[in-house]
Protein backbone atom coordinates (compact mmCIF):
# COMPACT_ATOMS: atom_id res chain seq x y z
CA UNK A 1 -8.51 -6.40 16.25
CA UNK A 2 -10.96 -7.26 18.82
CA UNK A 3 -14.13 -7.12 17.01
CA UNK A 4 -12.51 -8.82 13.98
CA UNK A 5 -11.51 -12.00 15.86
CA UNK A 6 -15.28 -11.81 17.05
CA UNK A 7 -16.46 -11.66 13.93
CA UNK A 8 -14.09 -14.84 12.58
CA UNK A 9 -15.38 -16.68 16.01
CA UNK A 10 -19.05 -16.39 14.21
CA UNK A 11 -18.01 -16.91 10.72
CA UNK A 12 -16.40 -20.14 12.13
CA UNK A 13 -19.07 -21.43 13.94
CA UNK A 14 -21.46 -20.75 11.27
CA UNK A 15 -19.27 -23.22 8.62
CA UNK A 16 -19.44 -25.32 11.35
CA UNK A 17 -23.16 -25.65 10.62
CA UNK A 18 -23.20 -25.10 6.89
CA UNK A 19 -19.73 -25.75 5.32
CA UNK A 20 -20.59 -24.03 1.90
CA UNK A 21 -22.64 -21.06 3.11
CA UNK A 22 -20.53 -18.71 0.40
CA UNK A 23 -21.02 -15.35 1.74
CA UNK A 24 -19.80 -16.85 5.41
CA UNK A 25 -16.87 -18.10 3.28
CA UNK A 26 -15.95 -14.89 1.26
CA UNK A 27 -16.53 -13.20 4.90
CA UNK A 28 -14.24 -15.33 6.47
CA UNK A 29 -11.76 -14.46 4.04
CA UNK A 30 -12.00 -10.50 4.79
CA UNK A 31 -11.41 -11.15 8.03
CA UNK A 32 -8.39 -13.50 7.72
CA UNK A 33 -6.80 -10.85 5.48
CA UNK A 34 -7.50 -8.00 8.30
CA UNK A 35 -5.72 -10.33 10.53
CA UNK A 36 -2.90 -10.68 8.09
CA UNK A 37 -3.58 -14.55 7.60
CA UNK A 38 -3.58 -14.14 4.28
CA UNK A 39 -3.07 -18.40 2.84
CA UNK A 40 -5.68 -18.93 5.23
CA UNK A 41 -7.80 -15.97 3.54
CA UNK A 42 -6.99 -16.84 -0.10
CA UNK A 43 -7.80 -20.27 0.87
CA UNK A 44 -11.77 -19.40 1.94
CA UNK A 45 -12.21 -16.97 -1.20
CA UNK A 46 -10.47 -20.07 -3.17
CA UNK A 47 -12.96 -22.37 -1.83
CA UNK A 48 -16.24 -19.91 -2.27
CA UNK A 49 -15.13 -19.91 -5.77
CA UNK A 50 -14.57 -23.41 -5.93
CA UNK A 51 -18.30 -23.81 -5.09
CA UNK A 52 -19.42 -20.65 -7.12
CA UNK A 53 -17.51 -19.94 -9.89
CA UNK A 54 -19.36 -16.47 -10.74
CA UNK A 55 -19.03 -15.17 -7.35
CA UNK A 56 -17.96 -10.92 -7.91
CA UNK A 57 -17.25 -11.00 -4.25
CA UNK A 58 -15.12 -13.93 -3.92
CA UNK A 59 -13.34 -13.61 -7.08
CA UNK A 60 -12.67 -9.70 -6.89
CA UNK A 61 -10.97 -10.43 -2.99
CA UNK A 62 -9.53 -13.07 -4.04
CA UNK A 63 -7.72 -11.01 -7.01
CA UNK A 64 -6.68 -8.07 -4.69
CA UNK A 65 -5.55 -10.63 -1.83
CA UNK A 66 -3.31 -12.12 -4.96
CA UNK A 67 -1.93 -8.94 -5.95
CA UNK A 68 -0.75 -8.90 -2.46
CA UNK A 69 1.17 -11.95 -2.45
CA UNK A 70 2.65 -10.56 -6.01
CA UNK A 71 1.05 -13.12 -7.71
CA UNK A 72 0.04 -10.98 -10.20
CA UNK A 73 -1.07 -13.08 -13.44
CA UNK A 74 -2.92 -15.35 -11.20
CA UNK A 75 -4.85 -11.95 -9.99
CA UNK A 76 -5.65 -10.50 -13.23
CA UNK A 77 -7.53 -14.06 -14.09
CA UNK A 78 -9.32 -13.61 -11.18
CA UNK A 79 -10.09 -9.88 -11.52
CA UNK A 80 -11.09 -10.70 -15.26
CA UNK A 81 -13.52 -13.57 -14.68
CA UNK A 82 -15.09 -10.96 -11.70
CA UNK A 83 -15.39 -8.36 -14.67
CA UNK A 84 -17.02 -10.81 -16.87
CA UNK A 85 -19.80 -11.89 -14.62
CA UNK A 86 -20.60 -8.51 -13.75
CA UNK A 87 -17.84 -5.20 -14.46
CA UNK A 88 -18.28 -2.98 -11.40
CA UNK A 89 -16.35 0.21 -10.62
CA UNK A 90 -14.43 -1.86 -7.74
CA UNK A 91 -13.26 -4.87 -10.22
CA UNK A 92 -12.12 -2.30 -12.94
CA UNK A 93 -10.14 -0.35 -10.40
CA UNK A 94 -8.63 -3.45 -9.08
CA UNK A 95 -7.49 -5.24 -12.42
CA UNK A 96 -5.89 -1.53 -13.05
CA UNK A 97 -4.06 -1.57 -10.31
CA UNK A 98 -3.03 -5.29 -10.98
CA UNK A 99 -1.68 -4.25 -14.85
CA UNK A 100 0.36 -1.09 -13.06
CA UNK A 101 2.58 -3.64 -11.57
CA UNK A 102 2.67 -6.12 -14.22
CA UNK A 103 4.47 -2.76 -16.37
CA UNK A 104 1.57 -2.20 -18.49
CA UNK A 105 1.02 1.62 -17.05
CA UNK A 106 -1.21 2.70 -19.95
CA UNK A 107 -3.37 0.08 -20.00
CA UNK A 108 -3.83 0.47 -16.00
CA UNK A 109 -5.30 4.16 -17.20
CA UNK A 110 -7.70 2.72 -19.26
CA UNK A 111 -9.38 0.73 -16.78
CA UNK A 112 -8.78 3.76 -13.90
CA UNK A 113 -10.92 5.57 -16.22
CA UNK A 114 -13.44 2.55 -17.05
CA UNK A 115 -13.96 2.40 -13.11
CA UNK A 116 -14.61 6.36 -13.02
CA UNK A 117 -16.81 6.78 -15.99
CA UNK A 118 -19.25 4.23 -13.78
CA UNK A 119 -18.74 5.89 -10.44
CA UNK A 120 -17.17 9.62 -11.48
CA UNK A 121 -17.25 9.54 -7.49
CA UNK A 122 -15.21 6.75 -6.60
CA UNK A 123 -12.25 8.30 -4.70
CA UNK A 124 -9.89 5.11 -4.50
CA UNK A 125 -9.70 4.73 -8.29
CA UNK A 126 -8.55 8.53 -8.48
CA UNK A 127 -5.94 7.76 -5.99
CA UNK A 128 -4.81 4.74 -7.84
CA UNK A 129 -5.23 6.85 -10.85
CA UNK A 130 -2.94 8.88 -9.44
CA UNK A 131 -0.31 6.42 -8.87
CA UNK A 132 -1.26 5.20 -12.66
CA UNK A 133 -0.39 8.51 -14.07
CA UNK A 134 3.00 9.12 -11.45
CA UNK A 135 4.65 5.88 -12.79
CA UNK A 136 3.87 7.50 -16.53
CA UNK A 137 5.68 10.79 -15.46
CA UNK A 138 2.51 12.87 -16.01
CA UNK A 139 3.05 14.37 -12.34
CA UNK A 140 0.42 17.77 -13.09
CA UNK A 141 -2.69 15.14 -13.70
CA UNK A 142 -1.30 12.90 -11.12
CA UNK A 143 -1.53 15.85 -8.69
CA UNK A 144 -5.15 16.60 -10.11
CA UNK A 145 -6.53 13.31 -9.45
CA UNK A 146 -5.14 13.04 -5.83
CA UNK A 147 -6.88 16.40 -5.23
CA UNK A 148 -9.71 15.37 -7.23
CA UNK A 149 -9.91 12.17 -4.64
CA UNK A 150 -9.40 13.89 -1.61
CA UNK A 151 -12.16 16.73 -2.32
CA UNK A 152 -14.67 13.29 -2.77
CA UNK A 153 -13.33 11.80 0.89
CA UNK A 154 -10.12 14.38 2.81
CA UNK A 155 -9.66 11.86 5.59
CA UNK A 156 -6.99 9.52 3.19
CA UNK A 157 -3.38 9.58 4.95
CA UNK A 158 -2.14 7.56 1.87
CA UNK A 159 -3.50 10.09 -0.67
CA UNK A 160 -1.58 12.72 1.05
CA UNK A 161 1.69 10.87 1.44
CA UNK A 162 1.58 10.00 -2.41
CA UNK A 163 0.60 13.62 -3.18
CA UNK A 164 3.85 15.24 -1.23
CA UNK A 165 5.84 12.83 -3.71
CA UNK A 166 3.64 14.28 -6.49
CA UNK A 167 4.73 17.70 -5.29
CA UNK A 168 8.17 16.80 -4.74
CA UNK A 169 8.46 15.72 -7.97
CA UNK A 170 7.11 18.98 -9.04
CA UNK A 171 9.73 20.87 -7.57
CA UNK A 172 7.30 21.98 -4.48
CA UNK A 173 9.16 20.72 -1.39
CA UNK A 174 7.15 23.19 1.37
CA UNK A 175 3.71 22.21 -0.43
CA UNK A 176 5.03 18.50 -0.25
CA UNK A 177 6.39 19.21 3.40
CA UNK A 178 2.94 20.30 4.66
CA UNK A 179 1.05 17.23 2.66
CA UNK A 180 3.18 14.98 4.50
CA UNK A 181 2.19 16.70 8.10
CA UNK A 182 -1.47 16.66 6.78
CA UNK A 183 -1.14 12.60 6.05
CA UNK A 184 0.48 12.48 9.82
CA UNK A 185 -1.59 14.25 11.66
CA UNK A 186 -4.54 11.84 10.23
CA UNK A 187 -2.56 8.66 10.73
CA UNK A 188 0.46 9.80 13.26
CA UNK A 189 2.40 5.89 13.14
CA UNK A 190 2.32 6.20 9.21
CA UNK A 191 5.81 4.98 9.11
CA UNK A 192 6.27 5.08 5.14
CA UNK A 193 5.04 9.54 5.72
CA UNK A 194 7.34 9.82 8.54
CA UNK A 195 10.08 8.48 6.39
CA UNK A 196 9.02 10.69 3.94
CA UNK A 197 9.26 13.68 5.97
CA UNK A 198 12.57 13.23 6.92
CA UNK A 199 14.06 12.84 3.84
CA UNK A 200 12.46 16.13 2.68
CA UNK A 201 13.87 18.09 6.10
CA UNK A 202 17.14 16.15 5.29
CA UNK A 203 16.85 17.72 1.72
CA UNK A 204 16.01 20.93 3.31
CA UNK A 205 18.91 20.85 5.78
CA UNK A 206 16.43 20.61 8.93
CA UNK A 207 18.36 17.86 10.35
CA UNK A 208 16.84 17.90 13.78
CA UNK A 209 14.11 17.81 12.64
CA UNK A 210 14.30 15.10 10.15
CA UNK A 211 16.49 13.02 12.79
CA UNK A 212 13.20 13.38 15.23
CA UNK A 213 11.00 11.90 12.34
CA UNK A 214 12.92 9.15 10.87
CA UNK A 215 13.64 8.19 14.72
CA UNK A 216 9.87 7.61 15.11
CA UNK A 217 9.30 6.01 12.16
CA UNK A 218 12.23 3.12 13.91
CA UNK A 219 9.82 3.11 17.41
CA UNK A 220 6.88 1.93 15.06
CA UNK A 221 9.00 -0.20 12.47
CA UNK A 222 12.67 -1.07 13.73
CA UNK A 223 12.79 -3.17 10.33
CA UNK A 224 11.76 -0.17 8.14
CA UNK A 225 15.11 -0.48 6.00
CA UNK A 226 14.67 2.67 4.14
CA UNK A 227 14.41 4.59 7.46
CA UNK A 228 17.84 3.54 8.82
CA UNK A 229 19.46 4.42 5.55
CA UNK A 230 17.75 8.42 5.92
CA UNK A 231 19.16 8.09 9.58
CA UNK A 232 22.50 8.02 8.68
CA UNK A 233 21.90 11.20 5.85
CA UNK A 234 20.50 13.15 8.71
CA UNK A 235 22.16 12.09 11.77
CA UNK A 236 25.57 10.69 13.10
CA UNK A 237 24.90 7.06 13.38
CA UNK A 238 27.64 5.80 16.27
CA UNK A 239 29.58 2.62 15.68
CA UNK A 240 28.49 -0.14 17.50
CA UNK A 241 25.12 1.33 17.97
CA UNK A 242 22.09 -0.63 17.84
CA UNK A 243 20.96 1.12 14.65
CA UNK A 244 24.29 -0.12 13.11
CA UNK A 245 23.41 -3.98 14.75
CA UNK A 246 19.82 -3.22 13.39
CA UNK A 247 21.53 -2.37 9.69
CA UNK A 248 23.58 -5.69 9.49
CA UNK A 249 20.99 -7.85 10.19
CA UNK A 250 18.52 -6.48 7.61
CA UNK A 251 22.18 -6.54 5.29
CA UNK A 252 22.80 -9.87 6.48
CA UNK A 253 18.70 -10.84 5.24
CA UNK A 254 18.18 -9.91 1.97
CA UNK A 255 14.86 -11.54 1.21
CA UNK A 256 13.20 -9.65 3.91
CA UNK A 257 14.31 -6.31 2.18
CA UNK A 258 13.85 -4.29 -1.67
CA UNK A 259 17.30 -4.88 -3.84
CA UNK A 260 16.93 -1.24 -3.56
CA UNK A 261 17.01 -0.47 0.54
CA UNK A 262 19.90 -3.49 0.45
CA UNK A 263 21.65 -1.02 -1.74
CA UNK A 264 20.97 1.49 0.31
CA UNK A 265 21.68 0.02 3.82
CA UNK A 266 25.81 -1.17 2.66
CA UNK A 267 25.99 2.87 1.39
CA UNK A 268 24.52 4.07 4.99
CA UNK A 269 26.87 1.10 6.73
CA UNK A 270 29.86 2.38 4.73
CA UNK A 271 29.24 6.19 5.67
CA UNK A 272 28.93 5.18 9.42
């Protein structure tokens, strides 16, 4: 993060100068979110706004920094007034992906496809297409557009991760097996893949194996909830071991965790 705290150093000395220099402030934003200070982000894209109401920039970032937070009407306002002053591919794709979480899957589609019919070459929208068309259940055009993505730009670990769950869902564990080793050997600490992985070996009955993934996946995330609960389906998880300390804390925390991996975590701490 080097170069990124460099950058802030400048951006920060150059508001020093001129307070309201906007594309310092929507700058200074970007880099606050790479850092993962993200009030101190939304609050420079809130002020470029604030002194430009029709800047794309500042009001698309802002949008996808909100959809971050989970604030999602708040985003789509932002996202909508960005596609108002000027409707590029990246706004479209953005306010998409803001509607897929707000439940409104088919409407997401639409503006997946608004985004590609301006840029047929944009390969994020047909990854987020991709997810678009998974949460519909349309898994053979979901599998289409992540290939259809990664033949524009191969180099996405996240493409390939959601593609082995494509394929899984297709009933085509080995060709989602060998996606998942194709997203790891791009990003190797992908801990969300590696948890993937095991699962599938744990499916497959390659327990050693899957025990050697999930384990990693705990050196790079020892709060990754979902990977203690595939621990104890692969492996025999000792009493009094630090995975089970590990597993009543998150238990004992449940707004750090999904209602789903709390669910998960008292089944694992039950089979233990």
């Amino acid at each position: 993060m080097g170069r990124v705290d460099d950058a802030l150093a400048i951006h920060e000395l150059v508001l020093s100068l001129r307070p309201d220099h906007l594309e310092t402030l929507n700058n200074r934003g970007v880099a606050f979110q790479w850092l993962g200070r993200l009030e101190e982000a939304l609050a420079s894209f809130q002020r470029a706004v604030e002194l430009s109401p029709d800047h794309v920039e500042a009001l698309n970032n802002r949008g996808v920094l909100l959809k971050t937070l989970g604030r999602f009407e708040e985003a789509l306002a932002s996202l909508d007034r960005a596609i108002q002053v000027r409707p590029s591919p990246f706004a479209l794709n953005n306010r998409a992906n803001v509607l897929r979480e707000l439940g409104r899957p088919e409407a997401a589609l639409v503006g997946h496809d608004l985004a590609l019919e301006a840029d047929p070459r944009f390969a994020e929208a047909l990854a987020d297409r991709a997810l678009t068309l998974w949460s519909l259940g349309r898994l053979a055009e979901a599998l289409a557009s992540c290939d259809a993505s990664l033949a524009i730009n191969p180099r996405q670990s996240k493409v390939l991760n959601h593609r082995g769950i494509v394929l899984l869902g297709l009933n085509r564990p080995h060709d989602a097996l060998d996606s998942y080793d194709q997203a790891l050997a791009l990003s190797p600490d992908y801990v969300e893949a590696l948890a993937n992985r095991a699962m599938l070996l744990t499916e497959l009955g390659r327990l050693k194996e899957a025990q050697a993934s999930v384990e990693r996946a705990l050196e790079i995330a020892p709060g990754a909830a979902r990977a203690y609960y595939i621990l104890t389906l692969c492996s025999r998880v000792a009493p009094g071991s630090p995975a089970i300390d590990a597993m009543r804390r998150l238990v004992g925390a449940p707004e750090r965790i999904s209602r789903d991996d709390h669910i998960h975590l008292r089944y694992a701490l039950a089979k233990a």
